[in-house]
Protein backbone atom coordinates (compact mmCIF):
# COMPACT_ATOMS: atom_id res chain seq x y z
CA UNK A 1 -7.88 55.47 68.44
CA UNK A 2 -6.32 52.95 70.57
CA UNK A 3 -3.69 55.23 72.04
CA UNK A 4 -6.56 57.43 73.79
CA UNK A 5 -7.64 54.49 75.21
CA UNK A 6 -3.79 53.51 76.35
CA UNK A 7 -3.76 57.47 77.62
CA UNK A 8 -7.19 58.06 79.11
CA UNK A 9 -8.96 54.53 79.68
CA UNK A 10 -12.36 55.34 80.55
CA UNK A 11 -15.18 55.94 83.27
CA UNK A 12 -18.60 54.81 83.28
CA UNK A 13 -20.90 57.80 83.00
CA UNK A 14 -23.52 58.23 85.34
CA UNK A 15 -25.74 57.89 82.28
CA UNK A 16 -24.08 54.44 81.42
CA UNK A 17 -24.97 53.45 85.17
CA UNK A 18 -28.48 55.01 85.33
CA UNK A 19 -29.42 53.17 82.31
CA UNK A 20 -28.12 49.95 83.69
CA UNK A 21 -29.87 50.58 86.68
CA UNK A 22 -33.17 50.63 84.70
CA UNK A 23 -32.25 47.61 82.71
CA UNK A 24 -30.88 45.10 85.33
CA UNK A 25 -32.34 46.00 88.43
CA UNK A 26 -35.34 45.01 90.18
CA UNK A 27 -36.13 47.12 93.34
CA UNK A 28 -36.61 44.67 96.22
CA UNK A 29 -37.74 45.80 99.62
CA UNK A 30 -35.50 45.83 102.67
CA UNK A 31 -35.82 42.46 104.03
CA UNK A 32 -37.05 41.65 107.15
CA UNK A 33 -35.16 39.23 109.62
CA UNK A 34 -36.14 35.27 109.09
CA UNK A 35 -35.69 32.65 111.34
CA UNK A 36 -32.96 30.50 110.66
CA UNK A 37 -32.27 28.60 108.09
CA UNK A 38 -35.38 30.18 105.70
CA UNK A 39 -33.24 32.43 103.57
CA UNK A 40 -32.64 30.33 101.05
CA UNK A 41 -35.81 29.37 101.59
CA UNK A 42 -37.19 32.62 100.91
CA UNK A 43 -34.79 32.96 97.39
CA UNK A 44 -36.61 30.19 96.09
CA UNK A 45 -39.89 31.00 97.08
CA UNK A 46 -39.71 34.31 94.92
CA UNK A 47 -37.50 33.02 92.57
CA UNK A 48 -34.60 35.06 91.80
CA UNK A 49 -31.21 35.83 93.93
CA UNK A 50 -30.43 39.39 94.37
CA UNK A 51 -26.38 39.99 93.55
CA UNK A 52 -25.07 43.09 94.95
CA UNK A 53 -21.72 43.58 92.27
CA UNK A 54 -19.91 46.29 90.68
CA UNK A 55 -19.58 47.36 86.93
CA UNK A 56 -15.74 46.55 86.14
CA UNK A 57 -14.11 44.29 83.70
CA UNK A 58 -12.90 42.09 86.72
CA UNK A 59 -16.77 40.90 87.64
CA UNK A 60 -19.34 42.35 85.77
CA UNK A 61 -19.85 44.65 82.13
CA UNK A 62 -22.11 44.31 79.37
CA UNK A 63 -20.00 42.49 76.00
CA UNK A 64 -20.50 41.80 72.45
CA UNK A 65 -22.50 38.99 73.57
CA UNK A 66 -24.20 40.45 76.90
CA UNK A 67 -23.37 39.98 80.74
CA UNK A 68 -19.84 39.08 81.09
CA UNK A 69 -17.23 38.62 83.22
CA UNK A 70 -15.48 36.31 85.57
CA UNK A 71 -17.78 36.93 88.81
CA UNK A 72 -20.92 37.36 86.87
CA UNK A 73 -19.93 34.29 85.24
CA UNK A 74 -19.82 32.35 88.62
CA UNK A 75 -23.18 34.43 89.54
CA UNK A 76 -25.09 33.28 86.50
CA UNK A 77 -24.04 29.42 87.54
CA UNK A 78 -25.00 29.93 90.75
CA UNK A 79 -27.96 31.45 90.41
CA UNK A 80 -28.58 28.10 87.61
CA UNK A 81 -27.12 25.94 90.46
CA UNK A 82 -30.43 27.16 93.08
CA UNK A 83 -32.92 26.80 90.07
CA UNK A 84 -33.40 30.74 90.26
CA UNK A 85 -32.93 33.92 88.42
CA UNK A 86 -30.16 36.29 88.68
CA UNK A 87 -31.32 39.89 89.48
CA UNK A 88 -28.04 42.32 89.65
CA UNK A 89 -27.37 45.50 91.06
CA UNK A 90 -24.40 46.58 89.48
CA UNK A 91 -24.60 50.58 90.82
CA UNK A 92 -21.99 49.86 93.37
CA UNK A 93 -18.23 50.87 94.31
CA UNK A 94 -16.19 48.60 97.02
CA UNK A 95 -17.77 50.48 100.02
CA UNK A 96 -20.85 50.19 99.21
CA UNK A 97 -21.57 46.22 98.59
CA UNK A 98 -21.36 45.12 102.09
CA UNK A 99 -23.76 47.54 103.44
CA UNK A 100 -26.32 46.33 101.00
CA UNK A 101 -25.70 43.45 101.38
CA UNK A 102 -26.72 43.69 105.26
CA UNK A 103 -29.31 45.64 104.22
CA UNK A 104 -31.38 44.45 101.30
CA UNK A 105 -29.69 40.68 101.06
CA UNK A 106 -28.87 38.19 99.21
CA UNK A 107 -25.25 38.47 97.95
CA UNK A 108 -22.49 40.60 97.40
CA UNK A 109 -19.64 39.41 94.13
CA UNK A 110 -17.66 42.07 93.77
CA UNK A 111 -13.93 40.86 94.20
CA UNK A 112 -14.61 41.41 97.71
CA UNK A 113 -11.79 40.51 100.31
CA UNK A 114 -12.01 37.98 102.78
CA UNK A 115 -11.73 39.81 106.20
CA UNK A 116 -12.44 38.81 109.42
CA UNK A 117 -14.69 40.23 111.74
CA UNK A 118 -16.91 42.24 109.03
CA UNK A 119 -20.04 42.54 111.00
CA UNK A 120 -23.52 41.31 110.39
CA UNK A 121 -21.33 39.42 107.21
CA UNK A 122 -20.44 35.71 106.90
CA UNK A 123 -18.33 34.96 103.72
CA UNK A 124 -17.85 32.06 101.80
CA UNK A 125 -15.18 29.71 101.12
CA UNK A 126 -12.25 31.41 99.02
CA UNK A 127 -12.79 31.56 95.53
CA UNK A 128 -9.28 32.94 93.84
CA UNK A 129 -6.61 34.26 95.91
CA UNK A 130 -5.54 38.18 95.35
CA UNK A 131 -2.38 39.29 95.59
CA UNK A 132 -2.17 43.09 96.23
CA UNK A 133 0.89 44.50 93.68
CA UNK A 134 2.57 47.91 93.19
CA UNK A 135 2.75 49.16 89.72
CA UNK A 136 4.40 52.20 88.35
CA UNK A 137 4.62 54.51 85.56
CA UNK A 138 7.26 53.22 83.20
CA UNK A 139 10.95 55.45 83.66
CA UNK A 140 10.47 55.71 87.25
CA UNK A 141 13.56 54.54 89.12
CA UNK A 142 12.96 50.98 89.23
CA UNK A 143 10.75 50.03 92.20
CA UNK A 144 11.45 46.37 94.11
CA UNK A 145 11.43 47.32 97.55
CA UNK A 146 8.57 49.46 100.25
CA UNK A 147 11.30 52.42 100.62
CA UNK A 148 11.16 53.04 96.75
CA UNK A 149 7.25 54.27 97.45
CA UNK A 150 8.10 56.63 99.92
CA UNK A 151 7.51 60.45 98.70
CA UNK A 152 5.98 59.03 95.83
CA UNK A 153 2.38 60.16 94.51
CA UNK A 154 0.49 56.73 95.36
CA UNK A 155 -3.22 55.31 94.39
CA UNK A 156 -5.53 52.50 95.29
CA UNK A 157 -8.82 51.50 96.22
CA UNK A 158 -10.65 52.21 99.63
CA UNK A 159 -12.14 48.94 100.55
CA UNK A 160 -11.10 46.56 97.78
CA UNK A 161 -8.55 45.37 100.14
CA UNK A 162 -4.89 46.57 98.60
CA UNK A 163 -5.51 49.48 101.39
CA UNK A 164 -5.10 47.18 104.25
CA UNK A 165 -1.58 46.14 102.57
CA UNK A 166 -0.56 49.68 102.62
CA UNK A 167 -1.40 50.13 106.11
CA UNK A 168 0.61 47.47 107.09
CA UNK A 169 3.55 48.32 105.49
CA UNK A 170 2.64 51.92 107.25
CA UNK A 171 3.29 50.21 110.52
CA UNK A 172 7.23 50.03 109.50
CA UNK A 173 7.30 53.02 107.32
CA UNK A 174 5.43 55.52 109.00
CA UNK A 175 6.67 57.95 106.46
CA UNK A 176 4.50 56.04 103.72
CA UNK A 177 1.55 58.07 102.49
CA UNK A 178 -0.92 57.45 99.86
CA UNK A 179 -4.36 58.69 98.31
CA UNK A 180 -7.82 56.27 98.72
CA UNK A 181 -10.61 56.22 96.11
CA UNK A 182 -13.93 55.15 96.34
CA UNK A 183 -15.01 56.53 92.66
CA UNK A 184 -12.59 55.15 91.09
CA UNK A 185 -11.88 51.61 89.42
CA UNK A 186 -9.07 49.49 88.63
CA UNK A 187 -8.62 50.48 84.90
CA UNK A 188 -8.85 54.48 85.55
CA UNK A 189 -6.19 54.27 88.10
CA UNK A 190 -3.55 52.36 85.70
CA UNK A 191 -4.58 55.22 83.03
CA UNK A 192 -3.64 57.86 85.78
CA UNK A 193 -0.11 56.05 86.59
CA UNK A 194 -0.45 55.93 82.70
CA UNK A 195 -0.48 59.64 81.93
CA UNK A 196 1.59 61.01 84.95
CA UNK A 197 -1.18 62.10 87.18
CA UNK A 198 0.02 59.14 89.94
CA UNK A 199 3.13 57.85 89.88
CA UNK A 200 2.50 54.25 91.82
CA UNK A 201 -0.58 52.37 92.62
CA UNK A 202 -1.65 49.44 94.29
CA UNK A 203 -4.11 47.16 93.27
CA UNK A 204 -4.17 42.74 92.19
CA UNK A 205 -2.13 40.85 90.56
CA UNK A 206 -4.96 39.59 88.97
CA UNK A 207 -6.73 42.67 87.89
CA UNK A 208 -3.03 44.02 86.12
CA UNK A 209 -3.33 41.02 84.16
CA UNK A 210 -6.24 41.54 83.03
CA UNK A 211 -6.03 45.39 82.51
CA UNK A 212 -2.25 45.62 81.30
CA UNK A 213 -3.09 45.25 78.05
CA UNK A 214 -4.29 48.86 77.95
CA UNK A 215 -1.18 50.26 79.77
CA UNK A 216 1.86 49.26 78.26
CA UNK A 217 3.91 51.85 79.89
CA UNK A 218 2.80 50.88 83.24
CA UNK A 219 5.45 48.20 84.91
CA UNK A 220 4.77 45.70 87.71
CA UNK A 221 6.79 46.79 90.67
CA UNK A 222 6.65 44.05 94.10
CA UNK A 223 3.93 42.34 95.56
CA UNK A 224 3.11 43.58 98.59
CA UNK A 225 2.41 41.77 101.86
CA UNK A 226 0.15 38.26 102.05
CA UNK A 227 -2.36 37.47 99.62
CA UNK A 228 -6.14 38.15 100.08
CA UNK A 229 -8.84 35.33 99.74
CA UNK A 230 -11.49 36.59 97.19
CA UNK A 231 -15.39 35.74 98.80
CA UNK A 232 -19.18 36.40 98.49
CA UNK A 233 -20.74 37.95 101.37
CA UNK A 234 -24.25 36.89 102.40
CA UNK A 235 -25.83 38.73 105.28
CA UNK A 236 -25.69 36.61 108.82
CA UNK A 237 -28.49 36.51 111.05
CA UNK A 238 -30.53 34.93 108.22
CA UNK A 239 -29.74 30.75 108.42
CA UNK A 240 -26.61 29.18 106.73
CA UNK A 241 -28.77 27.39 104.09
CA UNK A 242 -27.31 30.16 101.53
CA UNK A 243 -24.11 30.17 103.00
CA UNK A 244 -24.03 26.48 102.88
CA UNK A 245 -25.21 26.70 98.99
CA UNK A 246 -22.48 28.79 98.17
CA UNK A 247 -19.58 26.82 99.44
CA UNK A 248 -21.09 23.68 98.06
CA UNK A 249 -21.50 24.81 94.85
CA UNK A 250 -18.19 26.71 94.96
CA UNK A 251 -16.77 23.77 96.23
CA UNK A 252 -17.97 21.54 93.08
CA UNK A 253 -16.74 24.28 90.71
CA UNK A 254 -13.33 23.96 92.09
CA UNK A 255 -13.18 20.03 92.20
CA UNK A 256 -14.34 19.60 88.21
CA UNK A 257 -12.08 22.28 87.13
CA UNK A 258 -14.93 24.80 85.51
CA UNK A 259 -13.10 27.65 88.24
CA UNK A 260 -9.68 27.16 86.51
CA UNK A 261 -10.84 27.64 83.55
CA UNK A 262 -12.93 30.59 83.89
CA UNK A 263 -9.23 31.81 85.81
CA UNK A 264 -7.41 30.99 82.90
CA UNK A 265 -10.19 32.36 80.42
CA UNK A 266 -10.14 35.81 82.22
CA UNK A 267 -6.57 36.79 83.83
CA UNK A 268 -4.20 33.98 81.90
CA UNK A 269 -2.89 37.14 79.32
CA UNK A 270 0.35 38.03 81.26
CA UNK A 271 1.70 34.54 80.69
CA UNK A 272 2.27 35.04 77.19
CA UNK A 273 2.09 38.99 76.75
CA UNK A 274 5.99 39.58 77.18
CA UNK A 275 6.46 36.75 74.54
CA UNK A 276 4.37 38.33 71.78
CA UNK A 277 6.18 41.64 72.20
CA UNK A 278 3.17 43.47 73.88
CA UNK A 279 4.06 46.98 72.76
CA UNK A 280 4.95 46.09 68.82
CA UNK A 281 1.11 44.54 68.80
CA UNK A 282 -0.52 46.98 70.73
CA UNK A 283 1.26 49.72 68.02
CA UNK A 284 0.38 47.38 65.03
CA UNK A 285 -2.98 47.17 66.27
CA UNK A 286 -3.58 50.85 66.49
CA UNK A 287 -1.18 51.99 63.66
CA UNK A 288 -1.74 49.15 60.67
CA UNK A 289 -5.06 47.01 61.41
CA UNK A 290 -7.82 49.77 60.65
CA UNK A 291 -6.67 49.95 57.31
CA UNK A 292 -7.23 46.47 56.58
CA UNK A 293 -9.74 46.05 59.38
CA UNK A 294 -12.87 46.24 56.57
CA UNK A 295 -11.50 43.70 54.10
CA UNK A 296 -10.82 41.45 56.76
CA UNK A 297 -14.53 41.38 57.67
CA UNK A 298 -14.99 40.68 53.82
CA UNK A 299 -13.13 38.20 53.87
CA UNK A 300 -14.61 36.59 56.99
CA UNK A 301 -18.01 37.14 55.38
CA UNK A 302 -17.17 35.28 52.50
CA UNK A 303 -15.22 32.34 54.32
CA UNK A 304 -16.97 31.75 57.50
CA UNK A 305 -14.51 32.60 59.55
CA UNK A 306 -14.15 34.94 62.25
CA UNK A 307 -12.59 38.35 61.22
CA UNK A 308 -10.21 38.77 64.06
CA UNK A 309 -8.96 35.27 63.19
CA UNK A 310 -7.90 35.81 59.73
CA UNK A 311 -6.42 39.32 61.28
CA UNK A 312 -4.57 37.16 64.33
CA UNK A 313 -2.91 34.91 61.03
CA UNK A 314 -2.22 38.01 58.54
CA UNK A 315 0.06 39.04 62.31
CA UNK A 316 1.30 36.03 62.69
CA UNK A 317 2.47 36.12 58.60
CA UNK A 318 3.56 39.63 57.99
CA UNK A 319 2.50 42.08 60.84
CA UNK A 320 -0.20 43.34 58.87
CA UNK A 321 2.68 44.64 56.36
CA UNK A 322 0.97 44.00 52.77
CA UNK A 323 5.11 44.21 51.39
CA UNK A 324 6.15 41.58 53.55
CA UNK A 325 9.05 39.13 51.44
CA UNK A 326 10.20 35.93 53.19
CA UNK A 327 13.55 34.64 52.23
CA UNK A 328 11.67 32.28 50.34
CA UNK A 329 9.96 34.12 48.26
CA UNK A 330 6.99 34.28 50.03
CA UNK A 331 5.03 37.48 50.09
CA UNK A 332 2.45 40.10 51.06
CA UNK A 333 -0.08 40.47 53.93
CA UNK A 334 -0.68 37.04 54.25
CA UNK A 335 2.36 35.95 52.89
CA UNK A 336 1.25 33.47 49.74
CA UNK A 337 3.44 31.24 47.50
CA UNK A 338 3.17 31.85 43.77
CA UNK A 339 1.81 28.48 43.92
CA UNK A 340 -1.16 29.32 46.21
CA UNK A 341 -1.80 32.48 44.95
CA UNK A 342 -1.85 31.27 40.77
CA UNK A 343 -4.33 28.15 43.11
CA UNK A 344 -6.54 31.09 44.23
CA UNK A 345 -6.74 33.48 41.53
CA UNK A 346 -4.35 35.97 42.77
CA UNK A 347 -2.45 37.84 40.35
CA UNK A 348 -0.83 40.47 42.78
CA UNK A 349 0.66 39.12 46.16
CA UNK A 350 1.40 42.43 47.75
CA UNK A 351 -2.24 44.30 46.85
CA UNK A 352 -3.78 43.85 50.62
CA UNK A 353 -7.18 42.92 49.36
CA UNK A 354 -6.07 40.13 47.24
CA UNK A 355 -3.73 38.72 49.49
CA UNK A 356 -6.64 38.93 52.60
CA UNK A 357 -9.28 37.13 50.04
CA UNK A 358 -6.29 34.79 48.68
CA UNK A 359 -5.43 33.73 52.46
CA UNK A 360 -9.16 33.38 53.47
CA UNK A 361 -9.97 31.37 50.77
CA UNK A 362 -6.51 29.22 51.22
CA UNK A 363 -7.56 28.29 54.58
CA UNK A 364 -10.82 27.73 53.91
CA UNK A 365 -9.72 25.45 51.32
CA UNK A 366 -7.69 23.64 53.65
CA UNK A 367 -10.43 23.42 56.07
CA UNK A 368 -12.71 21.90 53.73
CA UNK A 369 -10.09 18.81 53.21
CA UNK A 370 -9.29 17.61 55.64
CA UNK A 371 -11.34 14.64 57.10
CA UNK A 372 -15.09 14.92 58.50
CA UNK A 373 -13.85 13.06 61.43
CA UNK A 374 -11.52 16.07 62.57
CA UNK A 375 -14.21 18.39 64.14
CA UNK A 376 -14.50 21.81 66.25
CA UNK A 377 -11.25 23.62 67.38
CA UNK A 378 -9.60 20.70 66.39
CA UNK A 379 -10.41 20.90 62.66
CA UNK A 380 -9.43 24.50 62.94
CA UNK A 381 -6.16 24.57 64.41
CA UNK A 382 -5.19 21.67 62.46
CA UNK A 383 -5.88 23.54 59.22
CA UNK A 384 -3.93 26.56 60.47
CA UNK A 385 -0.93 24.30 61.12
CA UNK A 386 -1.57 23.28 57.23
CA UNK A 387 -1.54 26.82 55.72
CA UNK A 388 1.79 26.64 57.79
CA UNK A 389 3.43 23.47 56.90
CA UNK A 390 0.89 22.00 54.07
CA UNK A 391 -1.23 19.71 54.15
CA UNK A 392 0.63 16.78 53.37
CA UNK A 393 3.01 17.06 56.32
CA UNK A 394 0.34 17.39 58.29
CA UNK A 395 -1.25 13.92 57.52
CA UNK A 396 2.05 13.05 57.85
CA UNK A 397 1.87 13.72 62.12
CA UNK A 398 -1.19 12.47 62.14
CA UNK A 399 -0.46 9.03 61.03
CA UNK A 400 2.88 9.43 63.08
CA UNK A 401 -0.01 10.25 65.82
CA UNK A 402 -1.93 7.07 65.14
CA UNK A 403 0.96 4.99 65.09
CA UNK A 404 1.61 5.95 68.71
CA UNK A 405 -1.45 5.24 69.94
CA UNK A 406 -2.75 8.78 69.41
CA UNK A 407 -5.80 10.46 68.13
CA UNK A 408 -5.22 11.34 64.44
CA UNK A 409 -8.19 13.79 64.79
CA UNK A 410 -6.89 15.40 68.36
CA UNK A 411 -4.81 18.89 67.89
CA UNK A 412 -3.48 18.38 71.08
CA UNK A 413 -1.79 15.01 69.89
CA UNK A 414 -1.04 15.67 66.47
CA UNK A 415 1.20 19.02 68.01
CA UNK A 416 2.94 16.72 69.78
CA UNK A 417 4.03 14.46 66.75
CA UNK A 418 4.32 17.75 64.61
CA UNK A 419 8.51 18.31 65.89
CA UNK A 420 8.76 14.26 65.10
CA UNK A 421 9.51 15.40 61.08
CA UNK A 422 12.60 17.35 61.61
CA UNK A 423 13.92 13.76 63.36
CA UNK A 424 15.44 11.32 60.54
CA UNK A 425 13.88 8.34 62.23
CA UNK A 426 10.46 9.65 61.93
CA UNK A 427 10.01 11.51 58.53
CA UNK A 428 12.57 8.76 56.73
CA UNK A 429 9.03 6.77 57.18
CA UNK A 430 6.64 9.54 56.22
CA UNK A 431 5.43 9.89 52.69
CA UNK A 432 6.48 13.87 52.65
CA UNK A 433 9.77 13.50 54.48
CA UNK A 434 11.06 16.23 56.28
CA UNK A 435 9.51 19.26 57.30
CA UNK A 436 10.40 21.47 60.40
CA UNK A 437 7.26 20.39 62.29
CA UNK A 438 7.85 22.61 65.23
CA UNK A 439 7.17 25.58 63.21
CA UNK A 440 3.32 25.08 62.83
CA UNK A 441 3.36 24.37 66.74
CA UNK A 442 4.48 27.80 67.59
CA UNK A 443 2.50 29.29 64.27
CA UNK A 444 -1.21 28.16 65.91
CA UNK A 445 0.37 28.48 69.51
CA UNK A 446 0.98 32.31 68.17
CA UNK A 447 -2.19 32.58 66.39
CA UNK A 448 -4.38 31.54 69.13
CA UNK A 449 -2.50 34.48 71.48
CA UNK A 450 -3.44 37.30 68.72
CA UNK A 451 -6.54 36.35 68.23
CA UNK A 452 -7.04 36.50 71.93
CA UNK A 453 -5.67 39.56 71.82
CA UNK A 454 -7.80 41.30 69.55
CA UNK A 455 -10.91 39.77 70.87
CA UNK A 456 -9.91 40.55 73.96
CA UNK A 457 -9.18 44.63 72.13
CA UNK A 458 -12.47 44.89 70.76
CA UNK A 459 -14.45 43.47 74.26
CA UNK A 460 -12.85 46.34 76.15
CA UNK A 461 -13.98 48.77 74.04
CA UNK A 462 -17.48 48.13 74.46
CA UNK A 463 -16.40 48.86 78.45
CA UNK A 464 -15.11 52.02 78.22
CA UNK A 465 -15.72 55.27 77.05
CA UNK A 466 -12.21 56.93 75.90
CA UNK A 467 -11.65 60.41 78.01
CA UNK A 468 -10.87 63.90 76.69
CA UNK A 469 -7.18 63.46 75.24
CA UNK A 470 -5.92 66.06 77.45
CA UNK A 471 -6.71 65.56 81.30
CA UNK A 472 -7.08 68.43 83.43
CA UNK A 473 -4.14 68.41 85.88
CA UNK A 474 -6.00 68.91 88.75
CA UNK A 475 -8.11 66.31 90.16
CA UNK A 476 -11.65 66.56 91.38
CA UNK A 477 -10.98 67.63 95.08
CA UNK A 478 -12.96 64.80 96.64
CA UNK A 479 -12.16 62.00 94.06
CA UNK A 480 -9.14 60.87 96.42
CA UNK A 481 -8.97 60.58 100.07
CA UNK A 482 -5.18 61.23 101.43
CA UNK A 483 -4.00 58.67 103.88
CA UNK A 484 -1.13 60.98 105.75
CA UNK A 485 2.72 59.69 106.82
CA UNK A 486 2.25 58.52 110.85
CA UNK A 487 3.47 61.76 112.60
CA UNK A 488 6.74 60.55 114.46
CA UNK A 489 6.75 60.51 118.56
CA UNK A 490 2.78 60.10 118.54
């Protein structure tokens, strides 16, 4: 159930890790010191880079599809970029990269902060800038300002970072006192500001956006202090030529836009999270979809289509409610006309597994129309705004589209000519007239987010493995260190 998973987000067994271990890793021999300039060198000579990472939704975890994540991402293209393989170590918690990485070599990923004077370490240019944020368990007294944390039950990360914020603020607040972590991660913090057990913690802005999904009753608070630069660390004493890699290549990234899009990809969900009503969906999700989760994939069979798409539109129509009525008339899970539904075969709207084999098939029709010269996402989206608006309206923008100099077969212009039909001017030259063209703008806009949703859902779960539904009270006596107020006249 998804509310364990809100409640008790999980922790990667030492089995989980152990087996990982034996998958992924290659044991490598301490190396030796080389003269400089031959590390890199040396990487290419035997042919693989050794990545010293950790095993968290923000840089590395196995998917649906295999290795994943937004540093491993950046790994695996590096790795491409020297014309070597990637060998990972992904055993590791923050205070434990750097030392390997002095150690055994060649690189530590591992949303590592950019500090200065980390010995035998030289980092790279920043890749993303982190911005350490308090969150807090939702009904709290709302916290905006450093004196709403003191005498609160605080939680972060030793060595990610967000600890040197809190020190900081300790300097002025010498009252301030929190616990440090090296077990822990990100995720099974939020779930223990989640279920009571801490009622603050402190961690990246970043990392809540990509985690918040899980943790609906977990609010952000303040950002605290000055943003960190996330860097690789590559051990010094070895040559630059690595070093020198690195930047390049992180350089390039930056310059043709690949690195904001793999930002976007990974932590762009709070943008739009508020907007979709997080909670309702996250509810729905857990409450309505599993009962229509099988016919779905039925219907996705059957179509083509991806299952948590059709799911993302039967949202976007009815909530997943199969007795759904529109003003209009329209009706059921996927809300079909009488029209469409006498067109498909259907001969009762509000039975769920008609109306999710009705709306499959509608759409696929659709999709099958429209011209061969509309391809890939665009063909999609375009036939989503159709099921929306029909498909006449749609040709309708697109020759509005063309007419202006557009691309016809481009989603991205076609949207923009969509709104045109509700103007006079426009649709009084249109062979369907008016329509209220902004509608399928926000309808694919929408479906786009749910779908990202719940393939973002069902990714996670292959992450974690959901907790007892009851936590014991007491925590493990060593799991937190406790950073004490500053004792006053010291």
């Amino acid at each position: 159930m998804l509310t364990l998973i809100y409640r008790h987000f999980i922790t990667y067994t030492s089995a989980y890790l152990a087996l990982a271990a034996t998958v992924v890793l290659v044991m490598i021999p301490t190396l030796a010191w080389v003269p400089p300039g031959e590390h890199l060198t040396q990487i290419k000579a035997k042919d693989f880079i050794t990545v010293h990472t950790r095993n968290t939704p923000t840089t590395y975890y196995e998917g649906r599809q295999g290795p994943t994540g937004f540093e491993y991402e950046l790994m695996h293209r590096f790795a491409d970029y020297l014309g070597v393989s990637l060998n990972l170590n992904a055993s590791h918690h923050p205070d434990s990269v750097l030392p390997a990485v002095r150690s055994q070599g060649d690189l530590g990923a591992a949303a590592l902060p950019l500090l200065s004077d980390t010995p035998g370490i030289h980092y790279t240019r920043p890749i993303i800038q982190m911005q350490p944020l308090v969150v807090y368990r939702r009904g709290l007294t709302g916290i905006t300002t450093p004196e709403d944390l003191i005498g609160l039950d605080i939680g972060t990360l030793s060595g990610a970072g967000t600890s040197q914020a809190l020190l900081t603020l300790q300097r002025d607040h010498p009252e301030l006192s929190w616990k440090e972590s090296q077990e822990l991660e990100v995720a099974e913090l939020l779930a223990r500001v989640e279920n009571g057990t801490l009622d603050a913690a402190v961690i990246f802005d970043h990392q809540f956006r990509l985690n918040r999904l899980f943790f609906p009753n977990v609010e952000r608070g303040f950002y605290l202090g000055d943003a960190l630069s996330m860097a690789w660390a590559v051990p010094s004493g070895r040559g630059l030529g690595l070093l020198e890699a690195a930047n390049q290549f992180l350089q390039e990234l930056q310059e043709n836009g690949t690195l904001e899009h793999l930002v976007n990809r990974y932590f762009g969900h709070d943008d739009y999270l508020e907007y979709v009503g997080t909670r309702t969906f996250l509810a729905h999700l857990d409450e309505r979809l599993p009962a229509f989760t099988d016919l779905f994939k039925q219907a996705a069979q059957e179509t083509g289509f991806d299952w948590k798409l059709l799911a993302a539109v039967g949202y976007q129509e009815s909530h997943w409610d199969p007795n759904a009525v529109s003003p209009t008339g329209v009706r059921g899970l996927m809300m079909l006309t009488n029209p469409t539904a006498s067109e498909m075969g259907i001969a009762d709207r509000t039975d769920p597994a008609q109306s999710i084999d009705g709306g499959a098939r509608y759409l696929r029709s659709i999709k099958d129309r429209l011209p061969q010269s509309i391809t890939g996402e665009d063909r999609l989206y375009m036939a989503m705004a159709a099921y929306n608006v029909g498909l006449g309206h749609l040709y309708d923008a697109r020759k509005i589209a063309e007419d202006n100099d557009g691309d016809p077969n481009s989603w991205q212009d076609v949207r923009a000519t969509l709104p045109l039909l509700q103007q006079r001017e426009w649709h009084s030259q249109t062979r369907h007239g008016y329509a209220r063209g902004g509608e399928p703008v926000i309808y694919v806009r929408n479906i786009r987010r749910y779908y990202e949703m719940i393939e973002y859902v069902e990714r996670s779960r292959l992450q974690f493995f959901q907790l007892e539904q009851t936590p014991d009270s007491d925590e493990p006596p060593l799991l937190f260190d406790l950073i004490p107020p500053i004792e006053q006249g010291i």
